[in-house]
C-alpha atoms as a PDB file:
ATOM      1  CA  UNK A   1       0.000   0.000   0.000  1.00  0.00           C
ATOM      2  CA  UNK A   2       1.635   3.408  -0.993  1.00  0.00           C
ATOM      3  CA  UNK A   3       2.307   6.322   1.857  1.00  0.00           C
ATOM      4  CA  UNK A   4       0.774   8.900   0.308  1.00  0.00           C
ATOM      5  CA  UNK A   5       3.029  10.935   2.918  1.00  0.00           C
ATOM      6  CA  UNK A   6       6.253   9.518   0.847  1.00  0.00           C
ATOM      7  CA  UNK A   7       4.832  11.576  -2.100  1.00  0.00           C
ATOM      8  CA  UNK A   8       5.524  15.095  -2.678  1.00  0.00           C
ATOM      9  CA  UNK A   9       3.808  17.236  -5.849  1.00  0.00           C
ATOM     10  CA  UNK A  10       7.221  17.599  -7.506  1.00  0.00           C
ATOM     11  CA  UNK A  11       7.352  13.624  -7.496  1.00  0.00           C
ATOM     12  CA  UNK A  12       3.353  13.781  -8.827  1.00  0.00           C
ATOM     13  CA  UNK A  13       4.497  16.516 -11.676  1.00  0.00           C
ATOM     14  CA  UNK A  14       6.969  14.127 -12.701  1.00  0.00           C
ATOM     15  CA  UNK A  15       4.981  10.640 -13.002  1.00  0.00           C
ATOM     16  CA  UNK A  16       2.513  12.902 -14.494  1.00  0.00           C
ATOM     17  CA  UNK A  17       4.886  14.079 -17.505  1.00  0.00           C
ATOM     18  CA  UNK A  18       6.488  10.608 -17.713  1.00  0.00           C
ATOM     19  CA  UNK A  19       3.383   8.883 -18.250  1.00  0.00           C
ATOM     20  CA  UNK A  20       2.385  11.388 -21.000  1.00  0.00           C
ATOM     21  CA  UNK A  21       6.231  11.188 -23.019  1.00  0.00           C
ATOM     22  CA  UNK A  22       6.891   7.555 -22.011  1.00  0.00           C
ATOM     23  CA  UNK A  23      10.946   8.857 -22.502  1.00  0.00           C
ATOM     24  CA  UNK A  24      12.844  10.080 -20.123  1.00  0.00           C
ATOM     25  CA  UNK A  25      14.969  12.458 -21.944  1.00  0.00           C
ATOM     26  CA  UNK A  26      11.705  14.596 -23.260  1.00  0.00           C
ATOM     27  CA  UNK A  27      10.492  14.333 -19.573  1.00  0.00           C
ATOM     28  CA  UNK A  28      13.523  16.576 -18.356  1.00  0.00           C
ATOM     29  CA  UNK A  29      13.291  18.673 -21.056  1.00  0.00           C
ATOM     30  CA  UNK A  30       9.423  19.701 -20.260  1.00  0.00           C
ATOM     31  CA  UNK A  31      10.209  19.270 -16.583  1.00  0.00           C
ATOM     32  CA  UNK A  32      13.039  21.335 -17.062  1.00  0.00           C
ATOM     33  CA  UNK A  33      15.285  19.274 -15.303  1.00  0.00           C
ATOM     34  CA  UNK A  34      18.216  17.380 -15.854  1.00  0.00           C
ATOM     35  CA  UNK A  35      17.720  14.050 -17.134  1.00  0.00           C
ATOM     36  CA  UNK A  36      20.208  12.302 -14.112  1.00  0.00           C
ATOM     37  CA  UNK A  37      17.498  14.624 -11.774  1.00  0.00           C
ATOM     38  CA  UNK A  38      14.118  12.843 -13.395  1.00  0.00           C
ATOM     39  CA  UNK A  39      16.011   9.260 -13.456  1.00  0.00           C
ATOM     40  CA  UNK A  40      16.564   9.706  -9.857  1.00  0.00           C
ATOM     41  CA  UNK A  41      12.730  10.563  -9.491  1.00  0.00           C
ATOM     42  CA  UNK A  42      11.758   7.709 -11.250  1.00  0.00           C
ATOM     43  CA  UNK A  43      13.567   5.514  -9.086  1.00  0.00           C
ATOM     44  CA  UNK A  44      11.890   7.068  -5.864  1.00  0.00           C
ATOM     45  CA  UNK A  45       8.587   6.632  -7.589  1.00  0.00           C
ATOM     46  CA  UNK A  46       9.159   2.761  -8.685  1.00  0.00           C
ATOM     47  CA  UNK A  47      10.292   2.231  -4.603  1.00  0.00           C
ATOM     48  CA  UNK A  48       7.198   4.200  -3.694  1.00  0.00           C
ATOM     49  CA  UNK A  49       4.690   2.078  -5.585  1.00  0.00           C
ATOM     50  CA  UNK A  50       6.551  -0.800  -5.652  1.00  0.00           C
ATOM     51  CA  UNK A  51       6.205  -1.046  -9.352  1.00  0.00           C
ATOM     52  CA  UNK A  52       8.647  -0.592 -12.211  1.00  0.00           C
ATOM     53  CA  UNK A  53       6.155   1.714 -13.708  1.00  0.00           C
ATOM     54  CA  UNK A  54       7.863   2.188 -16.927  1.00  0.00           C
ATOM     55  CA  UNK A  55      10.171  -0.651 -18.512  1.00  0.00           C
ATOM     56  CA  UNK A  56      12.570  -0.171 -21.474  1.00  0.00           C
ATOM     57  CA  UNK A  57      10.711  -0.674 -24.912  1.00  0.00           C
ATOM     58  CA  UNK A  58      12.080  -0.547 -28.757  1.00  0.00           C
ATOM     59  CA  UNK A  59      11.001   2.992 -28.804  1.00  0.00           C
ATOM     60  CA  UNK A  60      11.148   4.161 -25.917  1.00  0.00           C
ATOM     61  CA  UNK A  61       9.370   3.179 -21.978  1.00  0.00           C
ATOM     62  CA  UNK A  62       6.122   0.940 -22.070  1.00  0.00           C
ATOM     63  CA  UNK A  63       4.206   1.415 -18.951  1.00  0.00           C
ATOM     64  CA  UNK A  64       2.633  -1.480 -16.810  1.00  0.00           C
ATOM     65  CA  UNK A  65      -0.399  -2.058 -16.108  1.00  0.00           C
ATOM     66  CA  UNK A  66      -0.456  -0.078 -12.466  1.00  0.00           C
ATOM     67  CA  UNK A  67       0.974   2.652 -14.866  1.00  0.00           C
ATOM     68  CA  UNK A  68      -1.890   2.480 -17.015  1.00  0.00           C
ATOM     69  CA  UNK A  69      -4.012   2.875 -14.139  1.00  0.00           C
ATOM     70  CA  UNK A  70      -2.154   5.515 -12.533  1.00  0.00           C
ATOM     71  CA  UNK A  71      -2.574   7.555 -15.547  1.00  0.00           C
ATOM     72  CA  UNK A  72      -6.184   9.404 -15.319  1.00  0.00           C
ATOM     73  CA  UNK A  73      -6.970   9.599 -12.192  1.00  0.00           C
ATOM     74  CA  UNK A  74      -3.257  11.295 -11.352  1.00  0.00           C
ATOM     75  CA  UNK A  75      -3.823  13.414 -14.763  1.00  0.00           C
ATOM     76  CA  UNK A  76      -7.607  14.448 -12.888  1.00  0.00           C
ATOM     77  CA  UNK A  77      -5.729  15.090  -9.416  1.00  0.00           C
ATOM     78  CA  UNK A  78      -3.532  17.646 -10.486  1.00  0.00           C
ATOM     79  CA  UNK A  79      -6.033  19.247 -12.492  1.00  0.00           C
ATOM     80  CA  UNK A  80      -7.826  19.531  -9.948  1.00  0.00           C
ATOM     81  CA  UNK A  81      -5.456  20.914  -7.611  1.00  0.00           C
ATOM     82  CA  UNK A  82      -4.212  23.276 -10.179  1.00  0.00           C
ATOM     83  CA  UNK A  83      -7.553  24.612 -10.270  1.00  0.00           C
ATOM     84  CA  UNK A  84      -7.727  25.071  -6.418  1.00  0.00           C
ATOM     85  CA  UNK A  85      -5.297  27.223  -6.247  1.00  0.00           C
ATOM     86  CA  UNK A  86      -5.074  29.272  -9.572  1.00  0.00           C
ATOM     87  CA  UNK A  87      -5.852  32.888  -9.070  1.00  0.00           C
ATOM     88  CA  UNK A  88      -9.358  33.235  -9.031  1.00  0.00           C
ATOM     89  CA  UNK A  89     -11.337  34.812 -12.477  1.00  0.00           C
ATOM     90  CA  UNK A  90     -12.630  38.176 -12.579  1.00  0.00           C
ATOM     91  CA  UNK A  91     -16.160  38.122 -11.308  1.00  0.00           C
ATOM     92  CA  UNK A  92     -18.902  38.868 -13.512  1.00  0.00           C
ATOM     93  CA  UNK A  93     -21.963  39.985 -12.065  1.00  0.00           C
ATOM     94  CA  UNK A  94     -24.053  39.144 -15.122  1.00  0.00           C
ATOM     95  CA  UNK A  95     -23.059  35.479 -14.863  1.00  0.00           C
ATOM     96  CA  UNK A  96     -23.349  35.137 -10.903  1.00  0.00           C
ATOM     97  CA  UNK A  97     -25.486  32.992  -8.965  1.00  0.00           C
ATOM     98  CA  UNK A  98     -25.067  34.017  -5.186  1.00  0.00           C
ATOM     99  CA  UNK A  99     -26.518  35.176  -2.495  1.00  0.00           C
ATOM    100  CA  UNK A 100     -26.171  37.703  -0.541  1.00  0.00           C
ATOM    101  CA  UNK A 101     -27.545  38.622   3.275  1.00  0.00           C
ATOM    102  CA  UNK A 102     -27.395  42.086   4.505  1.00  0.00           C
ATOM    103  CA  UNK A 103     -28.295  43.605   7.634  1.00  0.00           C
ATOM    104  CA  UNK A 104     -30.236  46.180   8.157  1.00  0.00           C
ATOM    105  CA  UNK A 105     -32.630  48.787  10.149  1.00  0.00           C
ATOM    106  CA  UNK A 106     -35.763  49.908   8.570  1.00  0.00           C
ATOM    107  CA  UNK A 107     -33.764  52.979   8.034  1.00  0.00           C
ATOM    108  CA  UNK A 108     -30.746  51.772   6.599  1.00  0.00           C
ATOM    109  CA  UNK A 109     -33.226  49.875   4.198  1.00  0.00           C
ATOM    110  CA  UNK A 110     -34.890  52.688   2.794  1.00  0.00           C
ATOM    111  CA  UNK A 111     -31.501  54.789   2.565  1.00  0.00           C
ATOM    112  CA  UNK A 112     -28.628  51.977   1.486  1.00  0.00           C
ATOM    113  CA  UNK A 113     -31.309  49.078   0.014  1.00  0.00           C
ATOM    114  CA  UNK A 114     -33.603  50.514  -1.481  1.00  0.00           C
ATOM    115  CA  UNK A 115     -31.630  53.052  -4.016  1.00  0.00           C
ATOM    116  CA  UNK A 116     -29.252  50.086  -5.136  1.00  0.00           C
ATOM    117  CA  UNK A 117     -31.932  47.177  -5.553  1.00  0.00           C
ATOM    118  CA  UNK A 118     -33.008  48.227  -9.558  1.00  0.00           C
ATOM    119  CA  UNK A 119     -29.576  48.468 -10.339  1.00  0.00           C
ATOM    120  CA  UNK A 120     -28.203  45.729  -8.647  1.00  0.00           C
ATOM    121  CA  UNK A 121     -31.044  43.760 -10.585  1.00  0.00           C
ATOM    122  CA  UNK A 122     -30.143  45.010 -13.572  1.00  0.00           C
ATOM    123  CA  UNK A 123     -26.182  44.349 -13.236  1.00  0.00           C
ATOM    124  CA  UNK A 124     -26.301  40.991 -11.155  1.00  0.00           C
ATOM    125  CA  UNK A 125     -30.015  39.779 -12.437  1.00  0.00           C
ATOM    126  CA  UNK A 126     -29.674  35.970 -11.033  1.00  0.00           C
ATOM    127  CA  UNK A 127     -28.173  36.623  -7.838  1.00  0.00           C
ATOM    128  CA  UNK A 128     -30.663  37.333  -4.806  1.00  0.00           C
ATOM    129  CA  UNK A 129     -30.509  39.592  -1.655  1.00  0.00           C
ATOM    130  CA  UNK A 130     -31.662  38.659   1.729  1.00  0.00           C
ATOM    131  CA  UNK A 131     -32.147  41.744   4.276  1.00  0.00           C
ATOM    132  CA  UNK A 132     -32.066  40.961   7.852  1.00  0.00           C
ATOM    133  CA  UNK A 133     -32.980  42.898  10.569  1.00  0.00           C
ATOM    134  CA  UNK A 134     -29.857  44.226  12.291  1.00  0.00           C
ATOM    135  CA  UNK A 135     -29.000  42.750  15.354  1.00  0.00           C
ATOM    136  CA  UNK A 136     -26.173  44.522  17.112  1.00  0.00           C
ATOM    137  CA  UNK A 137     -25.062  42.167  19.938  1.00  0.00           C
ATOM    138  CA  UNK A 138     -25.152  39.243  17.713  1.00  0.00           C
ATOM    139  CA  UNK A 139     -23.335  40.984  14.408  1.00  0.00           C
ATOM    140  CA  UNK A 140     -19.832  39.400  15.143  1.00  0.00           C
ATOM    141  CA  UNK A 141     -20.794  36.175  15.299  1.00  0.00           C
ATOM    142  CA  UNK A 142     -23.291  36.203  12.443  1.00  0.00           C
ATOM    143  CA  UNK A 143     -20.709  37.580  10.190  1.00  0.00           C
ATOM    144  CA  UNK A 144     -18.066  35.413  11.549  1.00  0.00           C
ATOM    145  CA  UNK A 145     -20.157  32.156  10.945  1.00  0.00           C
ATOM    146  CA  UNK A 146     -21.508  33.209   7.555  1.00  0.00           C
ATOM    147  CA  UNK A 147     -24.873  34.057   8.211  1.00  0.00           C
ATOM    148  CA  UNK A 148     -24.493  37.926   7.588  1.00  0.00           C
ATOM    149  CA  UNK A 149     -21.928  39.197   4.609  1.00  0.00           C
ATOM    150  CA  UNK A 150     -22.548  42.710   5.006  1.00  0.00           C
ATOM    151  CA  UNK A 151     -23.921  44.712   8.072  1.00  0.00           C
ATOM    152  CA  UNK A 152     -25.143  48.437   7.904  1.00  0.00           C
ATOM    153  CA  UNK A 153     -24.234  50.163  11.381  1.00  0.00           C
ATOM    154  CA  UNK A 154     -23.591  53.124  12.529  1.00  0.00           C
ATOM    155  CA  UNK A 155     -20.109  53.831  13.143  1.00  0.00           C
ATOM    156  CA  UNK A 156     -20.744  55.381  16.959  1.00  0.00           C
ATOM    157  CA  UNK A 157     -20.878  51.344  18.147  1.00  0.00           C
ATOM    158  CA  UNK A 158     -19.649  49.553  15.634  1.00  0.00           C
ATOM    159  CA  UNK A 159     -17.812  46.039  16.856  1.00  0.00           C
ATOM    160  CA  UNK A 160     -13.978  46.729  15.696  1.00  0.00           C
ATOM    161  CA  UNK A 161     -13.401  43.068  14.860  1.00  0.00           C
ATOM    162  CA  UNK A 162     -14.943  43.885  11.224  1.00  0.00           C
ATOM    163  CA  UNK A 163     -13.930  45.568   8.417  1.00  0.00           C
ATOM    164  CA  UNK A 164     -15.576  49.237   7.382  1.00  0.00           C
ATOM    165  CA  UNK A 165     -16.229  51.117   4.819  1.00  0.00           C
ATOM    166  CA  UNK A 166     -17.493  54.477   5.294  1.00  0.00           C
ATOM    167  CA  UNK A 167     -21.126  54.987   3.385  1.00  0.00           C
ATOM    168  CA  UNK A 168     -22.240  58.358   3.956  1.00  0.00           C
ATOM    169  CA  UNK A 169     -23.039  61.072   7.118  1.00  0.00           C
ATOM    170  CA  UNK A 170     -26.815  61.704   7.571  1.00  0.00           C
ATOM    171  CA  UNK A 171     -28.086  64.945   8.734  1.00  0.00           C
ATOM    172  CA  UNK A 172     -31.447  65.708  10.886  1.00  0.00           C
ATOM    173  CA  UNK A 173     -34.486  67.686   9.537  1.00  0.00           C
ATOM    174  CA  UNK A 174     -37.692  68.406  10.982  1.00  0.00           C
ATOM    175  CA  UNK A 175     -40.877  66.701   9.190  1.00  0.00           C
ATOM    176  CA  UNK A 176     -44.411  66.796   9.177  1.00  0.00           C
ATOM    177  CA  UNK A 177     -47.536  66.758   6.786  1.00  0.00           C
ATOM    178  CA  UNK A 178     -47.768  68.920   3.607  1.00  0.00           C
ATOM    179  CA  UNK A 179     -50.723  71.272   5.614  1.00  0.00           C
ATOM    180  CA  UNK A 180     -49.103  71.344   8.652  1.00  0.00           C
ATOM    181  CA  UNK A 181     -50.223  74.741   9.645  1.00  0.00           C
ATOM    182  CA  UNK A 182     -47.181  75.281  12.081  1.00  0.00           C
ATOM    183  CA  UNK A 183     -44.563  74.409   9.324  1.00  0.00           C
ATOM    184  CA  UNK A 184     -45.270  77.209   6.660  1.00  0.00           C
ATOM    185  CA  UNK A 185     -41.690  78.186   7.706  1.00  0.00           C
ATOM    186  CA  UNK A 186     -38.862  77.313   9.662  1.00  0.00           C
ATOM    187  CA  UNK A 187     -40.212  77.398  13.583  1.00  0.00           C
ATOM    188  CA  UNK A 188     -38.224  79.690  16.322  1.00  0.00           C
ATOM    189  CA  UNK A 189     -37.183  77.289  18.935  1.00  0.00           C
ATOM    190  CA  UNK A 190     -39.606  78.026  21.020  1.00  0.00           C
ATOM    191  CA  UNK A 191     -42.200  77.118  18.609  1.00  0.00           C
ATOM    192  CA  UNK A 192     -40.298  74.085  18.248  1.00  0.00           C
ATOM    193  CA  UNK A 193     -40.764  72.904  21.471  1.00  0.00           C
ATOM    194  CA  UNK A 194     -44.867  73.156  21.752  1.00  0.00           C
ATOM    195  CA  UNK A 195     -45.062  71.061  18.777  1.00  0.00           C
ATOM    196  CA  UNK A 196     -46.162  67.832  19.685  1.00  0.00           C
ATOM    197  CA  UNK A 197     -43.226  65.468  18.711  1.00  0.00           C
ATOM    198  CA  UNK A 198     -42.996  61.747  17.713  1.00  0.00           C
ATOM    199  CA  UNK A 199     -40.140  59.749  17.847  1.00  0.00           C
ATOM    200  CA  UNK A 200     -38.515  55.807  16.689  1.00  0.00           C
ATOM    201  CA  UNK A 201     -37.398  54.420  19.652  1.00  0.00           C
ATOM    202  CA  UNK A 202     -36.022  50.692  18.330  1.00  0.00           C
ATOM    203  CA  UNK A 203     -35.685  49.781  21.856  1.00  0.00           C
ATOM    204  CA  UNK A 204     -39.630  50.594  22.338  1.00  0.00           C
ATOM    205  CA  UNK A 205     -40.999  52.996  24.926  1.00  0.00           C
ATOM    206  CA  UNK A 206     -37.958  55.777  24.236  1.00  0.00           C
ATOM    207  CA  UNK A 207     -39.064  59.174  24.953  1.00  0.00           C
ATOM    208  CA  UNK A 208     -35.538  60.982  24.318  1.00  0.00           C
ATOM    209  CA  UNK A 209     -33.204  61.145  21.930  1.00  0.00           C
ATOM    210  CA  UNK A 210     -30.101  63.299  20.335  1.00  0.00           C
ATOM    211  CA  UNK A 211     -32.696  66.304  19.523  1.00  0.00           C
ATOM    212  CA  UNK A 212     -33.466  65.901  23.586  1.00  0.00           C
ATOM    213  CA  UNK A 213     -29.979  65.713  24.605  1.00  0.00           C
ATOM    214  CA  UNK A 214     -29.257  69.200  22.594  1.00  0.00           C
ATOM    215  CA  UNK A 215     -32.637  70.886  23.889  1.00  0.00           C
ATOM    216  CA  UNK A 216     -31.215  70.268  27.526  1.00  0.00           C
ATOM    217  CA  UNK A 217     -27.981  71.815  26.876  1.00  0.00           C
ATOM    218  CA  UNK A 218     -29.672  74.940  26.124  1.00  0.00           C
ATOM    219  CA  UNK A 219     -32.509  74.139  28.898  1.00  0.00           C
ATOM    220  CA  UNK A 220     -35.094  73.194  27.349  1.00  0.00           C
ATOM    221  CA  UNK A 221     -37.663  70.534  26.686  1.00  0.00           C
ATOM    222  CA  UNK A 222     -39.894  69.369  24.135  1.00  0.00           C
ATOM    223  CA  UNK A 223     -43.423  67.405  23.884  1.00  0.00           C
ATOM    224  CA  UNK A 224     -42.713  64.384  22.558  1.00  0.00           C
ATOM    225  CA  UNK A 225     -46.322  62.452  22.547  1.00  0.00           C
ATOM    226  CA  UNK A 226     -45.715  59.282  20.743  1.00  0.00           C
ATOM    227  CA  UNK A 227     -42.560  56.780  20.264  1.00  0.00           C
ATOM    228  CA  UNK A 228     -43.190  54.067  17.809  1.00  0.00           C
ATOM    229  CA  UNK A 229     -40.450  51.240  16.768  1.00  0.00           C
ATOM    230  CA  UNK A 230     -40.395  51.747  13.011  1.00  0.00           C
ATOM    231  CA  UNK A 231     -39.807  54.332  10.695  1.00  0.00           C
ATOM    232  CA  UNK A 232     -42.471  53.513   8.487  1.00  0.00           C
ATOM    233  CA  UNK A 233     -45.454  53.237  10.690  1.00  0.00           C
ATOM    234  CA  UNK A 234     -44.167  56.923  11.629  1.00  0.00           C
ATOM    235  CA  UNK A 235     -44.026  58.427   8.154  1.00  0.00           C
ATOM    236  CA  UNK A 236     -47.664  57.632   7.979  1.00  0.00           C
ATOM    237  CA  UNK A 237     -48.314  58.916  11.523  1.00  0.00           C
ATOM    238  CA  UNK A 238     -46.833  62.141  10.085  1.00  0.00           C
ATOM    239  CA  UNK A 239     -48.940  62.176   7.308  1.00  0.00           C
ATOM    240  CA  UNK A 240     -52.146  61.606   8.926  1.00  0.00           C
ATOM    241  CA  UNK A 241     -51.597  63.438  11.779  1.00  0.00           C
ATOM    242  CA  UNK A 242     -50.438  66.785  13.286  1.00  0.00           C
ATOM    243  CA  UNK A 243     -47.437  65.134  15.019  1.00  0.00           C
ATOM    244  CA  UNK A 244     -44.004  65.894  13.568  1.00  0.00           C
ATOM    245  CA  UNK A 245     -40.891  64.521  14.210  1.00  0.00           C
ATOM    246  CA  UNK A 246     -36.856  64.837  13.735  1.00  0.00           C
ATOM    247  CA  UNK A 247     -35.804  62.197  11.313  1.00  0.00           C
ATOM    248  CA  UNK A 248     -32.459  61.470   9.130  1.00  0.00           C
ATOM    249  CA  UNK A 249     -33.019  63.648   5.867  1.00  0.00           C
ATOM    250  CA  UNK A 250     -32.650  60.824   3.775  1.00  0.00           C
ATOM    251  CA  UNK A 251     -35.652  58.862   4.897  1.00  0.00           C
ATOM    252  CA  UNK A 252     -38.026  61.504   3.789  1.00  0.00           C
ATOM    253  CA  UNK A 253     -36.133  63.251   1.155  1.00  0.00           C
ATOM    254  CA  UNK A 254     -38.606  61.340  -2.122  1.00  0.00           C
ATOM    255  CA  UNK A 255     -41.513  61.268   0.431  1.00  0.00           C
ATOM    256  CA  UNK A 256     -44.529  62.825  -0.916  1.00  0.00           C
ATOM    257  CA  UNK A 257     -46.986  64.468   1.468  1.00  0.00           C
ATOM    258  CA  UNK A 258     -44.408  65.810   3.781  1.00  0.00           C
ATOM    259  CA  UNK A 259     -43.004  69.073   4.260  1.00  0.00           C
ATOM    260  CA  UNK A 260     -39.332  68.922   5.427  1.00  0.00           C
ATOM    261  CA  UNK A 261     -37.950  72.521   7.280  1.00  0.00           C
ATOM    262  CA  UNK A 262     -34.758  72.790   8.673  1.00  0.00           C
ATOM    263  CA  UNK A 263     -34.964  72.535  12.682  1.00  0.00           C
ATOM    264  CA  UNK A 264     -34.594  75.687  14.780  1.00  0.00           C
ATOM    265  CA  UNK A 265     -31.484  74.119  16.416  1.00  0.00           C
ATOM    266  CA  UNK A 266     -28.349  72.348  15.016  1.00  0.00           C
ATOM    267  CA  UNK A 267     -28.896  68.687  16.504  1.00  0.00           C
ATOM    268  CA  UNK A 268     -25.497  66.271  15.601  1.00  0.00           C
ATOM    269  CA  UNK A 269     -25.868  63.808  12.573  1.00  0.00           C
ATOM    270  CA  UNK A 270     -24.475  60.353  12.454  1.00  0.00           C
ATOM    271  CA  UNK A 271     -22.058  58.401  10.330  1.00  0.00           C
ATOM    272  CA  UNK A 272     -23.528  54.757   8.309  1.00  0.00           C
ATOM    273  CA  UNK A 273     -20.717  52.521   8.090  1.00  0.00           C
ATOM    274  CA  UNK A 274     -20.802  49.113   5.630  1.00  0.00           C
ATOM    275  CA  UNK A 275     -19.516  45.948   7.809  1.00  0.00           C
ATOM    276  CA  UNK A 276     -18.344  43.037   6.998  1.00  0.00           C
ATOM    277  CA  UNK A 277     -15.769  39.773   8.248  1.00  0.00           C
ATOM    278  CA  UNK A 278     -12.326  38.851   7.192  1.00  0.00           C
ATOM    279  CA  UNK A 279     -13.831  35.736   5.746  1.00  0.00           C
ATOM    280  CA  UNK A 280     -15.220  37.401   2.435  1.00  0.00           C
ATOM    281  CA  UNK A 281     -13.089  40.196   2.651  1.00  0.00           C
ATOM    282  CA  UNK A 282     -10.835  39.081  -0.536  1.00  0.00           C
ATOM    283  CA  UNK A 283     -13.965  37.438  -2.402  1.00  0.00           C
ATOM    284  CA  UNK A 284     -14.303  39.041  -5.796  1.00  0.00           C
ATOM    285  CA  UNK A 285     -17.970  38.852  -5.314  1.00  0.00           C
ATOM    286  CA  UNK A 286     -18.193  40.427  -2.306  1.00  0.00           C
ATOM    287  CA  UNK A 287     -15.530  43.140  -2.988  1.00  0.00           C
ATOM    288  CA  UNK A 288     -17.676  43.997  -6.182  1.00  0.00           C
ATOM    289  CA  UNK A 289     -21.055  44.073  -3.879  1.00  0.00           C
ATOM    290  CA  UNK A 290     -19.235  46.760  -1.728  1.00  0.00           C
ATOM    291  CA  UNK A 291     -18.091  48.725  -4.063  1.00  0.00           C
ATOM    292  CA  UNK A 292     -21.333  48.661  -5.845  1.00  0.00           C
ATOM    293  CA  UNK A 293     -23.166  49.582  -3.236  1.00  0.00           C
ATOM    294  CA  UNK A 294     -20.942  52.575  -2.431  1.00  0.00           C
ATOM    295  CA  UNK A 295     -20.720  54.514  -5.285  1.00  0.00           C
ATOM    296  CA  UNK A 296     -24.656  53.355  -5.874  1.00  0.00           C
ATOM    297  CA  UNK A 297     -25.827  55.756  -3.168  1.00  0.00           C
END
């Protein structure tokens, strides 16, 4: 029985070219060895498999019958391994089948997802997308293990084990129906404060927020009357109602029935960062699903 560990690919390489020139002398010279060098081969390999492999013929080396049977399934091996670890092709995103799970917010849906989905569809039309909801304590692991490729987070507690890519920086505005008769223009800041205010709390049940944390510095309050866990049951709270709220500007910005203003007081943005593991890092599919996403919004 043959010790695969005797064996090394150089040995393979050679067998392989032997078998295929059945002369020793054109072996070397494809091998580009000497011929001494692939005679002392061949001897290793006849002690390995216990076989003369090749015996002296009128023109040239006949091989025996474990020779004959070595021949395609070693010509198949190394194919195969040469394939393994060949540089990878340039990936074409007409011609992929993948796919791909993100995770998201309802926000980062509507401002990362939902701009690149036609185009993605259009440039990568049999691969699909699967959008999670984001789930900060459990990101690491899910990308880790494969179950998330790319996370949308914002950068202010993002895990450092993962890779970023900076997205965009979203600014607040102040939002509320098209008639709202207390948003014909820009409210003073008191105004802003008697306005009866809704708010996304993800966490449920939040009645404070950055616009709250600002408003105290200068102290002062506002009314804030309703928190909701979505963004999109509160866009058509806002439309239906006399509530208003402060929301990232590009949740709203291709709303119809709103009217956006700019809030009577500067409150701080935040920065979307694009997440994702070491694991697909150097994938060609992946690194063209990041970079298509990026310059896609």
């Amino acid at each position: 029985m043959v010790n695969i560990g005797q064996l090394d690919l150089n040995l393979l390489l050679t067998l392989d070219v032997l078998l295929a020139e059945h002369n020793v002398t054109r072996a070397a010279q494809r091998l580009n060895l000497s011929q001494p060098s692939v005679s002392v081969q061949l001897a290793r390999l006849r002690e390995i498999f216990n076989d003369p492999l090749l015996l002296p013929g009128p023109r040239g080396m006949i091989p025996t019958a474990r020779a004959d049977a070595l021949r395609e399934p070693l010509r198949q091996a190394l194919e195969t391994l040469q394939g393994a670890v060949a540089p990878e092709e340039a990936f074409d995103p007409a011609k992929a089948h993948l796919t791909w799970r993100v995770a998201a917010t309802d926000y980062t849906e509507t401002a990362i997802v939902l701009p690149v989905l036609n185009g993605l569809r259009t440039a990568a039309p049999d691969t699909r997308l699967a959008v999670y909801e984001l789930s900060p304590g459990q990101s690491v692991r899910q990308a880790e293990q494969g179950e998330r490729d790319i996370i949308f987070h914002t950068r202010d507690s993002a895990p450092p084990e993962l890779h970023q890519r900076s997205l965009f920086t979203e600014r607040y505005v102040l939002v509320g129906r098209q008639a709202h008769p207390k948003l014909k223009r820009r409210p003073t800041l008191a105004q802003f404060c008697q306005l009866e205010h809704m708010m996304v709390s993800p966490d449920g049940g939040g009645f404070s927020g950055a616009t709250d944390a600002v408003l105290a510095s200068h102290g002062l309050s506002r009314r804030v009357v309703l928190s909701v866990p979505h963004f999109l049951f509160m866009l058509k709270v806002l439309a239906s109602t006399d509530l208003v709220a402060v929301v990232p500007e590009r949740l709203v910005k291709s709303v119809q029935g709103l009217i956006v203003v700019e809030p009577p007081v500067e409150i701080p943005g935040f920065e979307i960062l694009m997440l994702w593991h070491e694991r697909v890092h150097r994938d060609p599919g992946h690194q063209w699903l990041r970079n298509y996403i990026a310059k896609s919004i």
